[in-house]
Protein backbone atom coordinates (compact mmCIF):
# COMPACT_ATOMS: atom_id res chain seq x y z
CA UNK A 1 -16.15 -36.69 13.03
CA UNK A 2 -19.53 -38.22 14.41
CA UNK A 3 -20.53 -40.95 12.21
CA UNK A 4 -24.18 -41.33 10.74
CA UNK A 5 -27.36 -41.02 12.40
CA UNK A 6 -28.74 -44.37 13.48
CA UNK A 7 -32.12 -44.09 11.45
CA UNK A 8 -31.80 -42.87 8.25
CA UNK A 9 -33.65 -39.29 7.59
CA UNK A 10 -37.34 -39.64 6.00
CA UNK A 11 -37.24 -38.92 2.21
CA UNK A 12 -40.78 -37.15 1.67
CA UNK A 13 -39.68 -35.92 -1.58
CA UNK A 14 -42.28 -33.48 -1.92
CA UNK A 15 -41.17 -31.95 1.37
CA UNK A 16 -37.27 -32.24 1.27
CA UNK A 17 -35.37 -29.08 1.70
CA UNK A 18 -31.89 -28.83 0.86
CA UNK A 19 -30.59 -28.93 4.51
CA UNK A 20 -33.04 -32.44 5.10
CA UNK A 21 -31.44 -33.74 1.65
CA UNK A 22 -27.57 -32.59 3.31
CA UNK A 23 -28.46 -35.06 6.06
CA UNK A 24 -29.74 -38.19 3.57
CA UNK A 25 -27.00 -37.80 1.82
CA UNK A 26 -24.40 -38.18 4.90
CA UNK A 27 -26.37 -41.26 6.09
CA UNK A 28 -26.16 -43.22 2.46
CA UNK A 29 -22.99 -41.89 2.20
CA UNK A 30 -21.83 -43.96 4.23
CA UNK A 31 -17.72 -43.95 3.73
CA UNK A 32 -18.13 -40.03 2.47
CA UNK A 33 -16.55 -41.11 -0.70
CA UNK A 34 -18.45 -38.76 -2.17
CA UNK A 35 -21.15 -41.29 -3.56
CA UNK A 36 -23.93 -43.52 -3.09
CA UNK A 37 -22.62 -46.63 -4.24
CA UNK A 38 -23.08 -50.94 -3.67
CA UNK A 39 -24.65 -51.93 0.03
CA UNK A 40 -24.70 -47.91 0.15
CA UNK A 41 -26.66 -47.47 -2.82
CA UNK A 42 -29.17 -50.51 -2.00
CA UNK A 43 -29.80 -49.01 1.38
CA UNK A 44 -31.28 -45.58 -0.11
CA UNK A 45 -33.10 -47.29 -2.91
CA UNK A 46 -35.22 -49.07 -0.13
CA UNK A 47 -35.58 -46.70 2.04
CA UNK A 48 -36.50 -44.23 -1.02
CA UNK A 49 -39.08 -46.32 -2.21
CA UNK A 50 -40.58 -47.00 1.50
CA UNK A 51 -40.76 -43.09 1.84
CA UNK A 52 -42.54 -42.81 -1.66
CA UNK A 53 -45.13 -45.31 -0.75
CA UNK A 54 -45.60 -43.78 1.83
CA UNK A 55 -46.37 -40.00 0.58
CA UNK A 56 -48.40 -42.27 -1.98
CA UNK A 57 -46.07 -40.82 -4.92
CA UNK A 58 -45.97 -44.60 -6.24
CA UNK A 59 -48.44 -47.03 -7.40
CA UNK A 60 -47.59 -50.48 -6.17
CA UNK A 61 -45.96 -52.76 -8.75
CA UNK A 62 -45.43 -55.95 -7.13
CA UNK A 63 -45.32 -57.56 -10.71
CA UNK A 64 -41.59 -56.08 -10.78
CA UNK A 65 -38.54 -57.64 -8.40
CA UNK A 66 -36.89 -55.45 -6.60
CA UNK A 67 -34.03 -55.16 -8.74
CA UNK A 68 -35.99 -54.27 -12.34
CA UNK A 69 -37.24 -51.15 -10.04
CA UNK A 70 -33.41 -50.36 -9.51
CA UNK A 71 -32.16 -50.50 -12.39
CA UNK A 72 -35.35 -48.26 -13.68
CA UNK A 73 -33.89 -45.91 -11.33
CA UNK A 74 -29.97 -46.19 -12.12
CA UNK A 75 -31.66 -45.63 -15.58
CA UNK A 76 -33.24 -42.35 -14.55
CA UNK A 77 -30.26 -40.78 -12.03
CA UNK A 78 -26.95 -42.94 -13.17
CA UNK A 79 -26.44 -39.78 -15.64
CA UNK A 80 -22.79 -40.78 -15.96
CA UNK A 81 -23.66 -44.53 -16.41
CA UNK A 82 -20.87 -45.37 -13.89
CA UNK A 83 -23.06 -47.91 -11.20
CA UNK A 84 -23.24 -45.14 -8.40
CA UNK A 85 -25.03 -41.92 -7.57
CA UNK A 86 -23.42 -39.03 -6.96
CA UNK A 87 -24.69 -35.46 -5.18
CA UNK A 88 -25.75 -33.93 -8.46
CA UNK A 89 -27.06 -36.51 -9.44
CA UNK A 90 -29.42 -37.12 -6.11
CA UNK A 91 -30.18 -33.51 -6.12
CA UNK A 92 -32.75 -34.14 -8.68
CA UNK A 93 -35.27 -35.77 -6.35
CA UNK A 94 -35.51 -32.13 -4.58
CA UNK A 95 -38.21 -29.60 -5.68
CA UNK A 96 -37.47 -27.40 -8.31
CA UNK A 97 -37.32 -24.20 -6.28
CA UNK A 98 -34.60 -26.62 -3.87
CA UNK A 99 -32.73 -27.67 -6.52
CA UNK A 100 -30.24 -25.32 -6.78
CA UNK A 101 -27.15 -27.85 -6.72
CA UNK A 102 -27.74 -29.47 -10.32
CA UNK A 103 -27.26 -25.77 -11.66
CA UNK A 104 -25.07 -24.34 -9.88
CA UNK A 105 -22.44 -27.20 -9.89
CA UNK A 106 -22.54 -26.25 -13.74
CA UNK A 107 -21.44 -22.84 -12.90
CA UNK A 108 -18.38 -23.66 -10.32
CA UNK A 109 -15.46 -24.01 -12.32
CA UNK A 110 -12.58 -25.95 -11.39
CA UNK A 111 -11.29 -26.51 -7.79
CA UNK A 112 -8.67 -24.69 -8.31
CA UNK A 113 -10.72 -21.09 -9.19
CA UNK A 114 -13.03 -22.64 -5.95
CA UNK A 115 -9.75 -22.67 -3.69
CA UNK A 116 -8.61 -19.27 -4.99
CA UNK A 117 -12.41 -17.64 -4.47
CA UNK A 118 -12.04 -19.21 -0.86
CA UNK A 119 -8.59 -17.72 -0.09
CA UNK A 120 -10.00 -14.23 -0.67
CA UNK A 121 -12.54 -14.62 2.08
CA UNK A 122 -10.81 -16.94 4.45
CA UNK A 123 -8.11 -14.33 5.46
CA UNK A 124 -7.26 -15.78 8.76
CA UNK A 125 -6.77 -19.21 7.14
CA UNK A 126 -8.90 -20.84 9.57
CA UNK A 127 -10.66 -23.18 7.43
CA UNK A 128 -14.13 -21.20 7.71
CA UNK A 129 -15.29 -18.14 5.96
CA UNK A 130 -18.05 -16.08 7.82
CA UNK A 131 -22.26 -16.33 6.61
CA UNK A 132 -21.98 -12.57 5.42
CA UNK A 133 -19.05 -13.03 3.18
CA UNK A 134 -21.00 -16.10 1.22
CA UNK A 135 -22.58 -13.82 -1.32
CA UNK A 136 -19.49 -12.27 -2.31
CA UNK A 137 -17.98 -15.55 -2.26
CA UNK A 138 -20.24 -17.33 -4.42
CA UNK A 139 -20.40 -14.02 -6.65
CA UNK A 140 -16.11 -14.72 -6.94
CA UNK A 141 -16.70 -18.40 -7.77
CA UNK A 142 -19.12 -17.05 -10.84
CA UNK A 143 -17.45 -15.03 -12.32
CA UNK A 144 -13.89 -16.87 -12.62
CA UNK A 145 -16.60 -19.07 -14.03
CA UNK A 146 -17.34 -16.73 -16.58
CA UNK A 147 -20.95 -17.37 -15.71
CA UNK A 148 -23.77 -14.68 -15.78
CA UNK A 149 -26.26 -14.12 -13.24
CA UNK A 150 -28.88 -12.05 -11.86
CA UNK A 151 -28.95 -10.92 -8.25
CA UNK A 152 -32.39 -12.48 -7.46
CA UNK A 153 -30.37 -15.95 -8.44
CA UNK A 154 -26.93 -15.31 -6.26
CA UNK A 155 -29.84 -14.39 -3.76
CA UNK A 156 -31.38 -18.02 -4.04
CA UNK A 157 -27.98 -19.52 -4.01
CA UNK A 158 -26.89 -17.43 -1.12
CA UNK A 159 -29.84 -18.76 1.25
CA UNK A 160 -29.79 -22.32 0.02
CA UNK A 161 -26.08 -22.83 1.04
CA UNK A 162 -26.80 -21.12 4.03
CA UNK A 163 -29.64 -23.59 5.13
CA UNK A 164 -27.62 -26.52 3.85
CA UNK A 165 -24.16 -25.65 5.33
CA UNK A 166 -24.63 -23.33 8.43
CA UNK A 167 -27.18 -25.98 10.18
CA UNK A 168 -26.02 -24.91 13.47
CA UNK A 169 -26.37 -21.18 12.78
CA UNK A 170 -22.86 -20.01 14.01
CA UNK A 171 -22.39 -17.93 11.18
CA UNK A 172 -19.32 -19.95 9.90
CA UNK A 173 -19.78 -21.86 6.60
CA UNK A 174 -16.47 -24.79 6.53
CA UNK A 175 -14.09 -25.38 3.78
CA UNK A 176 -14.51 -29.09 3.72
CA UNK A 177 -18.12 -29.43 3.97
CA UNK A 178 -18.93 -26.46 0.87
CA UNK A 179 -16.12 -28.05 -1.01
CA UNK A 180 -18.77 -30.52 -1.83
CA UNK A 181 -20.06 -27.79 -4.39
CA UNK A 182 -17.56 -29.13 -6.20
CA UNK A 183 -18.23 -32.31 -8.54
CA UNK A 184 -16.67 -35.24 -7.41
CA UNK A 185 -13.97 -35.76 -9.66
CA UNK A 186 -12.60 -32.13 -8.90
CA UNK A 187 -13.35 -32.74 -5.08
CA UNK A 188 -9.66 -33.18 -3.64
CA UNK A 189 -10.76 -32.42 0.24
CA UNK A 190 -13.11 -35.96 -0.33
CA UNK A 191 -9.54 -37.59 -1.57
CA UNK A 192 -8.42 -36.87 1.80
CA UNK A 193 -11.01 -37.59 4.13
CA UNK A 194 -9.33 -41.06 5.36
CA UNK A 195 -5.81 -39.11 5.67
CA UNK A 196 -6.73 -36.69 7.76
CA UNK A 197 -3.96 -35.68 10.43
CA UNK A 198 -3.94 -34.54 14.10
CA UNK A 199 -2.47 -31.72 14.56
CA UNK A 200 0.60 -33.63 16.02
CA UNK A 201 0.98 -35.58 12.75
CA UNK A 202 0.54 -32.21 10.25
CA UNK A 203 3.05 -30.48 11.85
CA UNK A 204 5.91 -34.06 12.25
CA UNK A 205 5.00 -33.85 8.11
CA UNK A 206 5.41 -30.08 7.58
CA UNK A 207 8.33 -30.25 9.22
CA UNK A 208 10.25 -32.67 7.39
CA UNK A 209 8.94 -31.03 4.28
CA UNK A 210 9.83 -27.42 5.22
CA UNK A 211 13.46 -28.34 5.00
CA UNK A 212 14.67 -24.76 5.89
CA UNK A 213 12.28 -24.00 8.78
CA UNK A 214 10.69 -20.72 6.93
CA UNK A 215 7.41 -21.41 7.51
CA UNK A 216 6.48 -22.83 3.72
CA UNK A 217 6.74 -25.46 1.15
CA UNK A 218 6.71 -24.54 -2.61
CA UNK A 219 4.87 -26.33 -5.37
CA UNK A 220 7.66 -29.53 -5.45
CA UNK A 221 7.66 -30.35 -2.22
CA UNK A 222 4.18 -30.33 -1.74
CA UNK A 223 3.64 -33.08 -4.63
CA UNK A 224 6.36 -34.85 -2.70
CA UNK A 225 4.71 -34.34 0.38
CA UNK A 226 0.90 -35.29 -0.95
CA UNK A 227 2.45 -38.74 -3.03
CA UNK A 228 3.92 -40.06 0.43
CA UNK A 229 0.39 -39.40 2.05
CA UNK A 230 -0.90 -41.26 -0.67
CA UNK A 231 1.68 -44.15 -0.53
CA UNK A 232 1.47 -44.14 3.65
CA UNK A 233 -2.38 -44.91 3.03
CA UNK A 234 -1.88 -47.30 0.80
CA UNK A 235 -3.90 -45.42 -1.88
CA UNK A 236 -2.89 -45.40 -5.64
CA UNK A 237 -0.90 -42.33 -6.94
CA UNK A 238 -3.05 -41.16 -9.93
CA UNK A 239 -0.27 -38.89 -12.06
CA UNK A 240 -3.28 -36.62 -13.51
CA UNK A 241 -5.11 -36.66 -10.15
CA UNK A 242 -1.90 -35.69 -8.41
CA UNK A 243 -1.47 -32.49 -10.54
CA UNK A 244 -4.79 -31.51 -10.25
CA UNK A 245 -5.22 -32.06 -6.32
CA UNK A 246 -1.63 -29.87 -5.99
CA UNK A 247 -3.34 -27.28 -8.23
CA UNK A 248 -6.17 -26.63 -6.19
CA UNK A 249 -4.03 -26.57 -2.95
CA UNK A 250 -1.38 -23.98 -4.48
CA UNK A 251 -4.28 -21.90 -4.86
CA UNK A 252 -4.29 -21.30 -1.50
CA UNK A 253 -0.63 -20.42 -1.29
CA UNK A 254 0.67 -17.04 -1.22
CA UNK A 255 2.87 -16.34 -4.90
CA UNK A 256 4.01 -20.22 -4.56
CA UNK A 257 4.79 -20.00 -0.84
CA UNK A 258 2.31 -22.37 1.08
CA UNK A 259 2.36 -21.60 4.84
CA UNK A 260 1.67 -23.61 7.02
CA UNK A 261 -1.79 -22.83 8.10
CA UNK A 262 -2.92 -22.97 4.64
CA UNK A 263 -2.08 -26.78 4.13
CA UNK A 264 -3.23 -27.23 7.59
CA UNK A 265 -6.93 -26.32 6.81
CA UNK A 266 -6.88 -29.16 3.95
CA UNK A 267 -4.91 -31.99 5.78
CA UNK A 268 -6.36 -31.80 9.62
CA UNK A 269 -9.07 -32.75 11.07
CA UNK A 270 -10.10 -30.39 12.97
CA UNK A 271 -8.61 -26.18 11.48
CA UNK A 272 -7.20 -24.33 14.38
CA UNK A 273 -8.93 -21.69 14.53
């Protein structure tokens, strides 16, 4: 995948829609960890308060350093107190009428209902679902939810994602780029952005996993499978995580059978399509 712009987008928060605040967010998100975080974090702050001074939104305070205006912020955004920034948590420097991510997130659910909502709509298993199906989609996601809505709202949602995740209007919306919907700690897709496979390499590990060559792996093997991917990439094997990450892919899977092309659209880098 192409790796940040050069110059980091201009944040004219009075002006920021949600597709402009998509594209700050994949520049300070630098690693795509799924947060803003150390050098990462320092970056946006400056560039932040450049932008404000500029749309004259701040008075100048030289009397405070640098940091004391940081940690005002981290004060302000750092909901979760943890030293980092994530989406949600950005999302509040949009415009009210942009701001649909801070609300919404509220409504998702786990991964797990996300991953079964997407498996209705991506039928082909190609890793996309089509613009016209995102209302019905996002209606899905609600109501496993249990959430209530009005159709002016699912209306509001429906166009925001659109602007945000169909920037190069060919009608396809991705699973791994409106899996960021979810919040970060149920995000399993950002777990694996580091492991992804070539095709080559998915289908070596499928393989070896599908020991009987019938075209799926069952819940078992696929917690084997995803704690060697961990231990081949040298990333800690977090028992809770685990579960939950092997959740949300079996919810892909058809009665416990996961095919092939349904792992394929979490672990590769590029879905066939």
């Amino acid at each position: 995948s192409a790796g940040p712009p050069a110059q980091p987008p201009h944040l004219h928060l009075a002006e920021c829609t949600a597709s402009q605040f998509l594209d700050i967010w994949k520049h300070f998100d630098a690693d795509g960890n799924g947060f803003i975080e150390g050098k990462e974090l320092e970056s946006f702050f400056k560039e932040l308060e450049e932008a404000r001074k500029g749309a004259g939104v701040v008075s100048e305070r030289t009397m405070d350093s640098f940091l004391e205006r940081m940690k005002e912020f981290m004060q302000n955004f750092d909901k979760n107190k943890d030293g980092r920034i994530e989406m949600s948590e950005l999302a509040q420097i949009l415009p009210t009428e942009e701001n649909f991510l801070l609300c919404f997130r509220q409504f998702v659910g786990s991964s797990a209902e996300f991953m079964a909502a997407w498996r209705r709509y991506d039928t082909d298993r190609s890793g996309y679902i089509e613009a016209n199906e995102l209302q019905g989609f996002l209606s899905d996601l609600l109501k496993k939810a249990n959430r209530h809505y009005d159709d002016q709202k699912l209306q509001e949602y429906t166009q925001t994602i659109l602007k945000m995740f169909d920037l190069n209007g060919d009608g396809k919306l991705g699973l791994s780029e409106m899996a960021r919907l979810l919040p970060v700690q149920e995000n399993f897709l950002l777990k694996f952005q580091g492991v992804k496979l070539t095709t080559e390499q998915f289908n070596a590990i499928f393989t070896y996993y599908d020991k009987d060559g019938n075209g799926y792996i069952d819940e078992q093997e696929l917690e084997a499978l995803l704690r060697d991917l961990y231990q081949k990439n040298n990333k800690e094997v977090n028992a809770e995580h685990l579960q939950g990450y092997k959740q949300s892919i079996m919810a892909l899977s058809d009665g416990g059978k996961l095919y092939r092309s349904e792992l394929e659209i979490v672990l590769c880098r590029e879905p066939m399509v």
